[in-house]
Protein backbone atom coordinates (compact mmCIF):
# COMPACT_ATOMS: atom_id res chain seq x y z
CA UNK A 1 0.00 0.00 0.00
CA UNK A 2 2.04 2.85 -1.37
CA UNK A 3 -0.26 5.30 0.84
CA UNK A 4 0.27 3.54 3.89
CA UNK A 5 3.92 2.79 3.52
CA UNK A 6 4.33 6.40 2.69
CA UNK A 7 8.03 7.73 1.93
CA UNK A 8 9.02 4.03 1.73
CA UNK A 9 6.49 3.17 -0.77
CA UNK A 10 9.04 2.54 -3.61
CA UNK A 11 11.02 -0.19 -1.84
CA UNK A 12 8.37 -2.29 -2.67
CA UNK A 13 7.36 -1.15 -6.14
CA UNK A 14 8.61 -4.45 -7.85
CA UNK A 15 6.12 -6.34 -5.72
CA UNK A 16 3.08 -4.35 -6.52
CA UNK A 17 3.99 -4.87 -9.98
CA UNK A 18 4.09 -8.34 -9.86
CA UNK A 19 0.98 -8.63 -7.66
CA UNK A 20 -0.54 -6.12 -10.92
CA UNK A 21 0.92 -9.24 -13.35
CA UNK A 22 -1.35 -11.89 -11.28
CA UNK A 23 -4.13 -10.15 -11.14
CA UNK A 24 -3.46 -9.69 -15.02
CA UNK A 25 -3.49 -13.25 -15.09
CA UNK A 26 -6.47 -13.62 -13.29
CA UNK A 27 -8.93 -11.18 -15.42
CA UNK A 28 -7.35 -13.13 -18.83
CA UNK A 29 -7.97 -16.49 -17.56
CA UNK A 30 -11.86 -15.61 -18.45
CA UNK A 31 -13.74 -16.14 -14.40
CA UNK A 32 -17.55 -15.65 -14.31
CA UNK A 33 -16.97 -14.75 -10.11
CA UNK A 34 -14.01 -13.90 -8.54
CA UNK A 35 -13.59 -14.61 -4.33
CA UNK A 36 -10.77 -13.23 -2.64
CA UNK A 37 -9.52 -15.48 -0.38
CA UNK A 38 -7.54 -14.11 2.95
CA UNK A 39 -6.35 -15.53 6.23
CA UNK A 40 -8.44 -14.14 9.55
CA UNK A 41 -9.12 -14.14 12.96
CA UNK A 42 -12.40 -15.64 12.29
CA UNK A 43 -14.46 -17.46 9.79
CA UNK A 44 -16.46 -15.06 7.69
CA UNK A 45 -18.44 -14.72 4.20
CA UNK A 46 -18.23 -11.11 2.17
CA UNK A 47 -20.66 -9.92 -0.91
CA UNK A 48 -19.39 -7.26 -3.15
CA UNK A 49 -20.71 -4.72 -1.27
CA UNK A 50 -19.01 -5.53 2.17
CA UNK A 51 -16.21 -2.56 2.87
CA UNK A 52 -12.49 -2.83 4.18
CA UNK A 53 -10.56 0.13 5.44
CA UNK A 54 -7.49 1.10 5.91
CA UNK A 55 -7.69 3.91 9.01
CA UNK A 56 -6.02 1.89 11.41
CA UNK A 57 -3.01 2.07 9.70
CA UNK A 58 -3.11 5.79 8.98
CA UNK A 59 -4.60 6.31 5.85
CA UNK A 60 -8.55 7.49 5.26
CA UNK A 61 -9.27 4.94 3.15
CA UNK A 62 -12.10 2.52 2.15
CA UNK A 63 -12.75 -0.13 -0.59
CA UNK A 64 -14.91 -2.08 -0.99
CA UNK A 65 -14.69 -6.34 -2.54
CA UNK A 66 -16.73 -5.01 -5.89
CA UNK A 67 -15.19 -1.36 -6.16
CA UNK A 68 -18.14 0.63 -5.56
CA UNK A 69 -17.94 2.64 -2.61
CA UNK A 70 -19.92 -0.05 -0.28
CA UNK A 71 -23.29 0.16 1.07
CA UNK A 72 -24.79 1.59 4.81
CA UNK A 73 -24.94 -1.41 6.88
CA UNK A 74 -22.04 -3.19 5.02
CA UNK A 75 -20.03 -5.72 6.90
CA UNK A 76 -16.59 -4.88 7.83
CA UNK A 77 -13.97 -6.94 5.57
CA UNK A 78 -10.28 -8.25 7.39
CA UNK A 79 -7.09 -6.77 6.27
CA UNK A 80 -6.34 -9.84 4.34
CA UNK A 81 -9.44 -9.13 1.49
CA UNK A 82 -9.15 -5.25 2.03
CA UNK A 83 -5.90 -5.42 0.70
CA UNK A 84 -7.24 -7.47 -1.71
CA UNK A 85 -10.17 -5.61 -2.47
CA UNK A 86 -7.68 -2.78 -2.96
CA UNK A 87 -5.55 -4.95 -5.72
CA UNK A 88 -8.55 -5.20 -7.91
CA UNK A 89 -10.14 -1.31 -7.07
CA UNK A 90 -9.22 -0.13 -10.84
CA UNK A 91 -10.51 -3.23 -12.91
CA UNK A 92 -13.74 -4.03 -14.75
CA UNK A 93 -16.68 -4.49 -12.20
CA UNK A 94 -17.32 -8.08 -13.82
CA UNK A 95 -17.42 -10.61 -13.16
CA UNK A 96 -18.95 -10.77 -9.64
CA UNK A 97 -16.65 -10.91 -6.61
CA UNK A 98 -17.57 -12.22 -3.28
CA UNK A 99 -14.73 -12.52 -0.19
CA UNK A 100 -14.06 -15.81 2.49
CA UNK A 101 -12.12 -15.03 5.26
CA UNK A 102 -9.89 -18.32 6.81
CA UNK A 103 -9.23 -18.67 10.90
CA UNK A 104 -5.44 -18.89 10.38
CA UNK A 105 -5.46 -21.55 12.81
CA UNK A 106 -8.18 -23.77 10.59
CA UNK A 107 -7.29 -27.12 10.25
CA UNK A 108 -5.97 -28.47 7.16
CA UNK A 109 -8.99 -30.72 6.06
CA UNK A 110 -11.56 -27.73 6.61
CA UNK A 111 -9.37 -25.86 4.37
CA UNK A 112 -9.01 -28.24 2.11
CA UNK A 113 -13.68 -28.77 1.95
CA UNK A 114 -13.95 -25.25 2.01
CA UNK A 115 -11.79 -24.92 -1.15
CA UNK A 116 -13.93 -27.77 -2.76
CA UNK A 117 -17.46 -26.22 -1.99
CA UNK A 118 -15.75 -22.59 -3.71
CA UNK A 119 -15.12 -24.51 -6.57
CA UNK A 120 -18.49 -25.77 -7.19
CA UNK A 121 -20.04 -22.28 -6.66
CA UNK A 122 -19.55 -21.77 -10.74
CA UNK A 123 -18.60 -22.60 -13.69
CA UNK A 124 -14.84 -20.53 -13.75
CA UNK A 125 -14.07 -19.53 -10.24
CA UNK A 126 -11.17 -17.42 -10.30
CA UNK A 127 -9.47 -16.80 -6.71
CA UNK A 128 -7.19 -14.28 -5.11
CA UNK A 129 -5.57 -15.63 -2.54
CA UNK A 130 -3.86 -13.17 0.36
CA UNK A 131 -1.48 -14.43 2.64
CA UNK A 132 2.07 -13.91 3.45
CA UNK A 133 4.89 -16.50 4.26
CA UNK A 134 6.77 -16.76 7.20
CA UNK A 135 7.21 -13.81 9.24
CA UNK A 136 10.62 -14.70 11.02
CA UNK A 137 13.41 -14.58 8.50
CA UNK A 138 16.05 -12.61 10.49
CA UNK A 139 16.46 -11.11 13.83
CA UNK A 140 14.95 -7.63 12.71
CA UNK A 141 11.31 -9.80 11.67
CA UNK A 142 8.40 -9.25 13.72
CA UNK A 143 9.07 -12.84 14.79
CA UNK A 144 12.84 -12.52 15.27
CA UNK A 145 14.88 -15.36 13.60
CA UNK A 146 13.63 -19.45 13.44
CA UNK A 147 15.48 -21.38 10.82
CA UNK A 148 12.19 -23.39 9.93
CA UNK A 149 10.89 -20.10 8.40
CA UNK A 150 13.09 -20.62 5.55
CA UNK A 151 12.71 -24.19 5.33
CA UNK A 152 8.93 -24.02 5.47
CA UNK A 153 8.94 -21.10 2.71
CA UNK A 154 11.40 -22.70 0.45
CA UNK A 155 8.59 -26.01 0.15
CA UNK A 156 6.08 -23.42 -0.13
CA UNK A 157 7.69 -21.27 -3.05
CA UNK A 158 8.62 -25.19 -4.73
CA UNK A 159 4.93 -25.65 -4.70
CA UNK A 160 3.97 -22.79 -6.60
CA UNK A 161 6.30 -22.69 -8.73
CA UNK A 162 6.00 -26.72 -9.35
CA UNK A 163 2.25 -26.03 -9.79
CA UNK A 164 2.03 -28.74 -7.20
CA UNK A 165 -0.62 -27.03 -4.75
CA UNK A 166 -1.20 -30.67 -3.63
CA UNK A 167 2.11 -30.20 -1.69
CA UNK A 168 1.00 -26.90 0.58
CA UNK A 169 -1.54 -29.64 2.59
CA UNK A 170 1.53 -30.40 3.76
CA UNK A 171 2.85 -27.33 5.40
CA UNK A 172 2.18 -28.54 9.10
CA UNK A 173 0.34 -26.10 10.93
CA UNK A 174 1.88 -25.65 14.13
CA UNK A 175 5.25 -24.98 12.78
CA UNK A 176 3.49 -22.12 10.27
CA UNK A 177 1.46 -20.65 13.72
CA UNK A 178 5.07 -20.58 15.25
CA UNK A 179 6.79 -19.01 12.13
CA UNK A 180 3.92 -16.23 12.41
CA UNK A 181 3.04 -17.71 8.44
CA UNK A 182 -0.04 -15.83 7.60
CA UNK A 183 -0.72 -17.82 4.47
CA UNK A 184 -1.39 -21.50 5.51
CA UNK A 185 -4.88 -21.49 5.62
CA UNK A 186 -5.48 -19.57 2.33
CA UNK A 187 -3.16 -22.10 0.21
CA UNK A 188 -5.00 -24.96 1.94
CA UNK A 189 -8.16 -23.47 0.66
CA UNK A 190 -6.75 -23.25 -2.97
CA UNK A 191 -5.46 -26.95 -2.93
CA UNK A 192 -8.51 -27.82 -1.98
CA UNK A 193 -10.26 -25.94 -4.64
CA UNK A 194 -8.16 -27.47 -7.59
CA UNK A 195 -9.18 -30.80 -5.89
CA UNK A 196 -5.25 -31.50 -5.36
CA UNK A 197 -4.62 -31.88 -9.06
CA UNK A 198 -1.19 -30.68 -10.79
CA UNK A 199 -1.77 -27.19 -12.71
CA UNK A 200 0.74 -24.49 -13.72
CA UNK A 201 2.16 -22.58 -11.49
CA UNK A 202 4.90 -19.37 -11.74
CA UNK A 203 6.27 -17.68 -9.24
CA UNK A 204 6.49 -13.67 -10.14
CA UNK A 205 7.91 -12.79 -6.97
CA UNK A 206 10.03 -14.15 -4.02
CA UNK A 207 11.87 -11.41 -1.32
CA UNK A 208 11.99 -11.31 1.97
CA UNK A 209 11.25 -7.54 2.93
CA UNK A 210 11.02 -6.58 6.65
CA UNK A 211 11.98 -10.04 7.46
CA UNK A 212 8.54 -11.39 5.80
CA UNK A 213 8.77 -14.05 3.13
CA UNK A 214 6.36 -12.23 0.17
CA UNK A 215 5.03 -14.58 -2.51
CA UNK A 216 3.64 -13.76 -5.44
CA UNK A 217 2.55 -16.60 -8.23
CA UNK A 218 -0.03 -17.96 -10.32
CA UNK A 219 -1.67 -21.31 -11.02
CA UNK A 220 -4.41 -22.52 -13.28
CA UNK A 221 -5.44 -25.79 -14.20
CA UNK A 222 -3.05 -27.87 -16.29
């Protein structure tokens, strides 16, 4: 978020293009509804119309999952699909978009039906997935230093790039909780959703800024 990070906004401007690329990716691949898909405290379902905002951090501003500026009475979206609301603010209003927020702490096989169930809700379900990798690669991360970070996001990154999102059900969970991985869930959910099968995957972006492992990639069906 260039207006949040402020005068350090373009440390990161190689990431936001690549996270422009996969959403590029996304609108070509043709979905009829697109769900944004985010790690959260708690288990939650978001319309279009449901708002995010990002005034805790600073900045007076709102966005909503379809782009509009949201509705009285709207839920309140988690920072996971804010952000991702915010990724897609500037593109066409179709196809439909609807947002599922994952307990970071949900067990693999819920993540895994959940994923399944999205999948059936149409005919071309495109998702955006949020969610970070580990957040304790080096002593200045906001988990200090823990070697299995890098182990743990090195699988990870495989998997994408691989196309294998089979492989993230088996990121165990308590070592991701420990790493402070923000992710898990959310890649559960996709596996789930491609019903384990191989696809093609690309990764368009692997850094670790501020200590945090930072993915970026695509998959689609093979």
């Amino acid at each position: 978020m260039p207006d949040v990070a402020s005068g350090a906004a373009s440390e990161l401007d190689e990431l936001r293009e690549a996270c422009n690329g996969a959403v590029d990716a996304l609108f070509a691949a043709g979905p009829d509804l697109i769900t944004i898909v985010g790690g959260a405290s708690s288990r939650s379902t978001h319309a279009g119309a449901d708002v995010g905002t990002f005034a805790p951090y600073g900045v007076n501003l709102s966005v909503a999952l379809d782009g509009g500026p949201g509705q009285s009475g709207a839920r309140s979206l988690p920072l996971s699909l804010t952000v991702g609301a915010w990724l897609l603010r500037d593109r066409p209003a179709r196809p439909p978009r609807t947002g599922e927020a994952i307990p970071f702490d949900l067990p693999t096989a819920d993540c895994t039906a959940i994923g399944a169930g999205l999948a059936g809700r149409s005919a071309r379900v495109g998702l955006l997935i949020m969610g970070d990798g580990s957040a304790s690669r080096g002593e200045k991360a906001p988990g200090y230093a823990d070697p299995r970070a890098e182990v743990m996001d090195a699988e990870v990154l495989a998997a994408f790039a691989a196309g294998d999102v089979a492989a993230l059900t088996d990121v165990d969970t308590t070592v991701a909780a420990e790493v402070l991985c923000a992710g898990r869930s959310a890649w559960q959910v996709l596996a789930g959703a491609a019903g384990l099968a191989p696809g093609r995957g690309a990764v368009l972006y692997d850094q670790v800024p501020y200590g945090v492992q930072y993915i970026v990639a695509t998959w689609a069906p093979a």
